[in-house]
Protein backbone atom coordinates (compact mmCIF):
# COMPACT_ATOMS: atom_id res chain seq x y z
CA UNK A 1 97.13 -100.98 49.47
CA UNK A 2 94.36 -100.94 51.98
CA UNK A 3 90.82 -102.26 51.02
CA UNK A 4 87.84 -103.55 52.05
CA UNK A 5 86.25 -107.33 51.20
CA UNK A 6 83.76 -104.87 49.27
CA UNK A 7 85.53 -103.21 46.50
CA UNK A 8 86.02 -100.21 48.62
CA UNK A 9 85.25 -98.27 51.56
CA UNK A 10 82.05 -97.97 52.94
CA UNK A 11 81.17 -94.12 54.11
CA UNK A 12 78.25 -92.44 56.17
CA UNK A 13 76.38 -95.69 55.79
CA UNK A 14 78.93 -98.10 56.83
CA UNK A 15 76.41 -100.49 58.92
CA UNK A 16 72.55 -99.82 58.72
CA UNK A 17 70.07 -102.09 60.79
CA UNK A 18 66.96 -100.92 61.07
CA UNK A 19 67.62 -98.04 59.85
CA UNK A 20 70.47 -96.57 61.91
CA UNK A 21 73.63 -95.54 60.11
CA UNK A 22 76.85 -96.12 61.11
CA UNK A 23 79.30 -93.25 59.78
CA UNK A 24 82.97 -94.05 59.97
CA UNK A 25 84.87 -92.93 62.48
CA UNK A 26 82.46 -90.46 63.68
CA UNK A 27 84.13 -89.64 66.71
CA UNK A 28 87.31 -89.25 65.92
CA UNK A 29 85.96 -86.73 62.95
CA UNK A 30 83.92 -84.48 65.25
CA UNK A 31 86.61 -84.49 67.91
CA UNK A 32 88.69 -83.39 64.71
CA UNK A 33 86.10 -80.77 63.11
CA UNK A 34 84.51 -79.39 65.89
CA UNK A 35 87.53 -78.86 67.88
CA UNK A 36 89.72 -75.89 68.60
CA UNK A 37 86.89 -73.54 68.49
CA UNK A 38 85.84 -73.76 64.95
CA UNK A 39 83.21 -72.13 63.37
CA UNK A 40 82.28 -70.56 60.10
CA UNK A 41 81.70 -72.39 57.31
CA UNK A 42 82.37 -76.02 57.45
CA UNK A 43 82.34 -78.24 54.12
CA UNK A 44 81.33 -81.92 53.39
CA UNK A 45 82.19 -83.04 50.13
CA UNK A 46 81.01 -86.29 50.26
CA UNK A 47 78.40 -86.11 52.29
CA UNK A 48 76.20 -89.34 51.26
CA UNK A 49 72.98 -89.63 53.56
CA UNK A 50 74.69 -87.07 55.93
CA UNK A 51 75.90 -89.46 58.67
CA UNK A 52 78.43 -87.26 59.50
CA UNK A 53 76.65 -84.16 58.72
CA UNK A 54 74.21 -85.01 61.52
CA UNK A 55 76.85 -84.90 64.41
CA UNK A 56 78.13 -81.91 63.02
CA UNK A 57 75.60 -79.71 63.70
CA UNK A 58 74.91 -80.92 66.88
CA UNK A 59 78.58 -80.37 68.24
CA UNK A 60 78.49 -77.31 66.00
CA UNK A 61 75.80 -75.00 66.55
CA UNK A 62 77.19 -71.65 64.94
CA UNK A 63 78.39 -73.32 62.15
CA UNK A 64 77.28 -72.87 58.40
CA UNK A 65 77.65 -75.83 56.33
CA UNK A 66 77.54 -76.85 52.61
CA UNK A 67 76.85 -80.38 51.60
CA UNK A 68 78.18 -81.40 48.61
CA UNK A 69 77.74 -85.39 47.10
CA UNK A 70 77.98 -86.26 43.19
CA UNK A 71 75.30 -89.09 43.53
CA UNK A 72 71.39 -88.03 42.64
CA UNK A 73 70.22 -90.53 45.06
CA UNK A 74 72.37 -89.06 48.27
CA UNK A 75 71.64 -86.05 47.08
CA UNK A 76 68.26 -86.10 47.22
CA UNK A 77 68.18 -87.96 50.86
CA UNK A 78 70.14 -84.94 52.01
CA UNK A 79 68.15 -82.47 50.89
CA UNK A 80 65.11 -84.01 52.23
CA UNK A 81 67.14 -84.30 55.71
CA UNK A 82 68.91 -80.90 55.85
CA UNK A 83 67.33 -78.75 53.05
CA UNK A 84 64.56 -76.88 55.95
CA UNK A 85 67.74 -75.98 58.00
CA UNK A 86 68.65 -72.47 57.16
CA UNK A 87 72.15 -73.24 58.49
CA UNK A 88 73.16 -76.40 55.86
CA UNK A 89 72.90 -75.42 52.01
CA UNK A 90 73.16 -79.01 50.03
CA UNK A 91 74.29 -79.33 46.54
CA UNK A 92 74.30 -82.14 44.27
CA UNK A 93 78.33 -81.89 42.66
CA UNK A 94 81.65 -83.29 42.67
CA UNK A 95 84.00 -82.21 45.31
CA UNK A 96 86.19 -80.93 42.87
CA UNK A 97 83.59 -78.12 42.01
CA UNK A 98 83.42 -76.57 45.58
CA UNK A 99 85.35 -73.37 44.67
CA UNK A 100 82.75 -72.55 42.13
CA UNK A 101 80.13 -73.78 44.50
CA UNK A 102 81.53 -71.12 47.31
CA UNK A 103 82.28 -68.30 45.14
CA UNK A 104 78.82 -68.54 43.40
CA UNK A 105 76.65 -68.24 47.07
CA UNK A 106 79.58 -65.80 48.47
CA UNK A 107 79.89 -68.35 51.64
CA UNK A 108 83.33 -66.87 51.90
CA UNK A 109 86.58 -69.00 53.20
CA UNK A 110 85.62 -72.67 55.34
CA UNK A 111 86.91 -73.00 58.42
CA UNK A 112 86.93 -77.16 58.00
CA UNK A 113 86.42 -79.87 55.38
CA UNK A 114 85.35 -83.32 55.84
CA UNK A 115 86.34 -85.55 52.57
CA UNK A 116 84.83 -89.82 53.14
CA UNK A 117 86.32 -91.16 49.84
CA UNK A 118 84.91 -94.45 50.42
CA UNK A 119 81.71 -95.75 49.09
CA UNK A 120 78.28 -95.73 51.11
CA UNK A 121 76.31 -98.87 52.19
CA UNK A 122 73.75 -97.29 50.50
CA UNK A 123 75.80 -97.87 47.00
CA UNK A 124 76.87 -100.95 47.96
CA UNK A 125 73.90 -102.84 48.65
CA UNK A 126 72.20 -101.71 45.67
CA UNK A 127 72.42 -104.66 42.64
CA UNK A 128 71.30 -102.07 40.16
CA UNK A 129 74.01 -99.78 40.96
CA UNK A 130 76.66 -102.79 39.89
CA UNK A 131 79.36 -102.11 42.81
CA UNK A 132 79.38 -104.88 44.83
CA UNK A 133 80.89 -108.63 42.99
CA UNK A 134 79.02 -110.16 45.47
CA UNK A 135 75.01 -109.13 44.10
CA UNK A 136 74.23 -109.95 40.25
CA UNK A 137 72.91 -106.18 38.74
CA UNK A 138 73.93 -104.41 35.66
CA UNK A 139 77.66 -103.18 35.25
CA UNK A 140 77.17 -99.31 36.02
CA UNK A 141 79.24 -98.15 38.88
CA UNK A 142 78.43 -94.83 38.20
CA UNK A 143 78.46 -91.88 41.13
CA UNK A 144 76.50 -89.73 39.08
CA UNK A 145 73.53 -92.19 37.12
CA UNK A 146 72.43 -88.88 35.07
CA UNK A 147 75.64 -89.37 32.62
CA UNK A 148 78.98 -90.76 32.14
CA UNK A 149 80.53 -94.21 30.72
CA UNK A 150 79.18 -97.39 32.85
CA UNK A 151 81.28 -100.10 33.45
CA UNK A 152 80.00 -102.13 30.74
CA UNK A 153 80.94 -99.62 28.73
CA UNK A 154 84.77 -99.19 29.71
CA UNK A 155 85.11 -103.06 29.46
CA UNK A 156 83.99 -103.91 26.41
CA UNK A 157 86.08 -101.31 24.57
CA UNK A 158 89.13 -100.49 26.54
CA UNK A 159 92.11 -102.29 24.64
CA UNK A 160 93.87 -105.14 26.05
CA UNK A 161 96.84 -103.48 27.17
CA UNK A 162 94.91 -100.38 28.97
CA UNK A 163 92.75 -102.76 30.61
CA UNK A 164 95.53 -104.73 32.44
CA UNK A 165 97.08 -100.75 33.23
CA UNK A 166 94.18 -99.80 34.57
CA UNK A 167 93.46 -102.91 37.08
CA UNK A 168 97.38 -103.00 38.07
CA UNK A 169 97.10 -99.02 38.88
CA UNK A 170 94.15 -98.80 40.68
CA UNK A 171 93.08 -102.17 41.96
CA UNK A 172 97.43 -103.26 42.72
CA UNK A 173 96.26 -106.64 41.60
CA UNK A 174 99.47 -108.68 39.93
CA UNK A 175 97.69 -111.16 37.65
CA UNK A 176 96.20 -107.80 36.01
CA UNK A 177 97.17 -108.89 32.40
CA UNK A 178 95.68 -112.28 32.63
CA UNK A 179 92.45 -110.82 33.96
CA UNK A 180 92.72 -108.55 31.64
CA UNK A 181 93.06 -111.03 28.63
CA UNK A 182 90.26 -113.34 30.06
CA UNK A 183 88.12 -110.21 30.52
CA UNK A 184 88.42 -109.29 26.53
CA UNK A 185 87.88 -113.01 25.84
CA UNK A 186 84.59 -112.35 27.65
CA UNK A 187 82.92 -109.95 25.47
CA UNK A 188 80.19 -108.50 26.03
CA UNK A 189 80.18 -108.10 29.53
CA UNK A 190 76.86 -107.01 31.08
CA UNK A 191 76.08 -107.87 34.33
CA UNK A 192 78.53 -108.48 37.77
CA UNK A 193 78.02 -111.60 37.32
CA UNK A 194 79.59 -111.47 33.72
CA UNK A 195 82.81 -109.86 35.18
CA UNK A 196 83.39 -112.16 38.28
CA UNK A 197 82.57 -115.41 35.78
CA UNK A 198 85.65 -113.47 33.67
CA UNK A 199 87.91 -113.03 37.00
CA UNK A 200 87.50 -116.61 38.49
CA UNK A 201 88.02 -118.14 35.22
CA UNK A 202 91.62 -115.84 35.67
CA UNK A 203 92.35 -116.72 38.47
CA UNK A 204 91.42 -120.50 39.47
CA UNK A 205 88.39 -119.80 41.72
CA UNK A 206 86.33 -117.43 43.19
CA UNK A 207 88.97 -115.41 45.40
CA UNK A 208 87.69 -112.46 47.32
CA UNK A 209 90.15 -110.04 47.31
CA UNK A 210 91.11 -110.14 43.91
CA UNK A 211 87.53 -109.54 42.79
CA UNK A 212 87.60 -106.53 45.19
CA UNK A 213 90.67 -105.14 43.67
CA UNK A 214 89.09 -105.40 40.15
CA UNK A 215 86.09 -103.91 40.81
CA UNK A 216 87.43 -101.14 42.71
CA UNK A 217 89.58 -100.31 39.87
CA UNK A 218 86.83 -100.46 37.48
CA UNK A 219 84.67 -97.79 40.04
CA UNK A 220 87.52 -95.73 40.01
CA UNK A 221 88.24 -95.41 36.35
CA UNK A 222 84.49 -95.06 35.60
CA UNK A 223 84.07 -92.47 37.99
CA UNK A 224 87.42 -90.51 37.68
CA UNK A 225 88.17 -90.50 40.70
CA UNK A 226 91.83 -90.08 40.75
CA UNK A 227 91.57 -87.05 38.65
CA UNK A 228 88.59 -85.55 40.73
CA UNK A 229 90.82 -86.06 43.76
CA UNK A 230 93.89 -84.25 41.91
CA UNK A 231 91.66 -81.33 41.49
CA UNK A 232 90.44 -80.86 44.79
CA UNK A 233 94.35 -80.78 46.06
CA UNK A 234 95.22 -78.61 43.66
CA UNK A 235 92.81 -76.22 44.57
CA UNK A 236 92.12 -77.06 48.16
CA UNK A 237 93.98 -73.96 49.66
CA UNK A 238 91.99 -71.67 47.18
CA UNK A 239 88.22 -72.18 49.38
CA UNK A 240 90.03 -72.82 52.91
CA UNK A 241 90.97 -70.45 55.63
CA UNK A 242 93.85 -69.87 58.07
CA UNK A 243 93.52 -72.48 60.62
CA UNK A 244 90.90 -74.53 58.52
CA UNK A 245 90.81 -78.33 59.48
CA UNK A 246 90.63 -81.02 56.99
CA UNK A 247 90.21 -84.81 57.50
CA UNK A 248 90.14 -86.93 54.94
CA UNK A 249 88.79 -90.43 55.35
CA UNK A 250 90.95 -92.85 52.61
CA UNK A 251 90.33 -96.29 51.94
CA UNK A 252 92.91 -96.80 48.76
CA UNK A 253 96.90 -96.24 49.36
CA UNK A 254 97.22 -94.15 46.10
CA UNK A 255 94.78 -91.42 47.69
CA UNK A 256 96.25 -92.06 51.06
CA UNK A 257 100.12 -91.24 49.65
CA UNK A 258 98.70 -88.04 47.94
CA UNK A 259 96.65 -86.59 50.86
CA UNK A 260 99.88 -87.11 52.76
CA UNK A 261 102.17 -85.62 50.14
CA UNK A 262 99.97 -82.51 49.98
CA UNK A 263 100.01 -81.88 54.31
CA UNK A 264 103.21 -82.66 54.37
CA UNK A 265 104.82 -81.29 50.95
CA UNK A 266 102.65 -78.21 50.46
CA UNK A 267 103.95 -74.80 52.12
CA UNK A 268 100.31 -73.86 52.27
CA UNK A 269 99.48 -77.08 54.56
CA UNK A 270 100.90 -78.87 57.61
CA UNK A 271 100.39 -82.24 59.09
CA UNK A 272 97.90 -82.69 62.09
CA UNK A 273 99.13 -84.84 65.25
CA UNK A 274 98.69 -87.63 64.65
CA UNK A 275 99.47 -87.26 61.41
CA UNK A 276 96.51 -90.22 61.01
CA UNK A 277 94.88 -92.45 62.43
CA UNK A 278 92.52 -96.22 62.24
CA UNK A 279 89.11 -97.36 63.25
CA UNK A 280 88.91 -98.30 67.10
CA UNK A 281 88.75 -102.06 67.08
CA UNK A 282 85.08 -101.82 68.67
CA UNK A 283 84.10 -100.26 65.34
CA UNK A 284 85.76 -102.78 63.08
CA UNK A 285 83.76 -105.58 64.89
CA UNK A 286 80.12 -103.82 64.58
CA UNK A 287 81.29 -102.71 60.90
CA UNK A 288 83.69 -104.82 58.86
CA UNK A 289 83.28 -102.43 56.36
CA UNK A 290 85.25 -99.55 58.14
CA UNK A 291 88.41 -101.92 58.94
CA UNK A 292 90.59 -100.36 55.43
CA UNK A 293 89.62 -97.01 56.58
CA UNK A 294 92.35 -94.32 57.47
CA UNK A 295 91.46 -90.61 58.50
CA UNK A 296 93.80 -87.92 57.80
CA UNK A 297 94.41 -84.80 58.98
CA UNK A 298 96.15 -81.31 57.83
CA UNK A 299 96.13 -77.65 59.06
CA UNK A 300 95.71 -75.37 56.39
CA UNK A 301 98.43 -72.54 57.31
């Protein structure tokens, strides 16, 4: 498992001082996207406040892009950035829902795909939005704040058993049943706070990592996010053209191993050389938050 001291990756917003965002591995994505000649449509499906976006279209100037992010709040920043541009259509979705997306405004196959799985600054630096052990706010960890179960909500009803499941599956933390049993001894949790006072009490002391496993497990179960990544693969070669690019930017080792199963299993794919690659060590020093990140790349065929 690869992770971040944050409970997940950071994308598109991965350092911000006054203002200036940092997107991960920007280079090596452009070099990626834009190369080979590529135009037509190109697709971000997680596009957040559009770090990535932005030196897109500037290396790509015939290029039509969709911008696709299932959080109001980056959806909104986008559309206030790129909505004037005739050239960038932004949509507030899940990733999974880009065929429909397509099909519906006839934008006809993409010729590349850009996929940050990691969370934004922007998410993580936000107490109300719950991510982050390290700020007290309200246990939500929602994407999408217009709906869904909050993490209060899977903790205080999720049995025993499913609890420990869940934080072993997603979070690969060992002591998952005893955080799980001191968790349900906890009830009601409602506030960060309330969940890391359940995990140190676990665990014999405030311990970074494991509260970063636990609360990236929790973000993934409330949000799905296995199954919304399942989706898209399944249906990845049905929006994508001969010759498309695709980079995926993974910050978890269970989406890592099924990116890499798909370029390297599925007839319809092949793997990109290199097959993937890390953050330059000059980035991981200006932006701690990018060191679990791993981009890879596929050819669809």
């Amino acid at each position: 498992m690869f992770t971040d001291g944050t409970g997940g990756g950071s994308h598109d917003t991965g350092d911000v001082r006054g203002g200036r965002h940092s997107p991960v591995m920007i280079d090596e994505v452009v070099s990626f996207i834009a190369g080979e000649g590529r135009d037509g449509l190109v697709v971000d499906g997680t596009a957040g406040m559009g770090g990535h976006l932005s030196a897109l279209l500037d290396k790509m100037p015939d290029a039509r892009f969709l911008a696709v992010d299932r959080d109001p709040e980056a959806a909104a920043v986008l559309a206030e950035r790129f909505g004037k541009i005739d050239r960038v259509t932004v949509r507030r979705a899940s990733y999974s829902r880009i065929p429909e997306i397509i099909e519906e405004l006839e934008l006809g196959p993409a010729a590349a795909a850009l996929f940050d799985l990691g969370l934004s600054s922007a998410q993580l630096d936000s107490p109300e939005r719950g991510f982050a052990h390290s700020m007290e706010g309200p246990l939500d960890m929602r994407f999408d704040t217009t709906g869904g179960v909050t993490a209060a909500d899977l903790l205080n009803r999720l049995p025993e058993k499913e609890l420990a499941d869940l934080i072993f599956r997603y979070g690969q933390e060992r002591r998952s049943r005893r955080i799980a049993a001191f968790i349900v001894r906890s009830r009601p949790l409602e506030t960060t706070a309330d969940l890391v006072r359940a995990v140190v009490a676990a665990v014999g002391g405030r311990r970074v990592k494991v509260l970063s496993r636990v609360f990236q497990a929790v973000r993934i179960a409330v949000n799905g996010e296995m199954d919304e990544l399942d989706r898209l693969l399944e249906n990845l070669h049905r929006w994508t053209g001969s010759g498309a690019g695709l980079a995926f930017l993974t910050f978890h080792s269970v989406e890592d191993r099924k990116i890499k199963l798909l370029f390297r299993d599925d007839p319809s794919f092949r793997e990109y050389s290199p097959k993937w690659l890390v953050p330059r060590r000059e980035e991981t020093l200006s932006n701690p938050r990018a060191r679990s990140a791993r981009l890879r790349m596929g050819i669809r065929l």
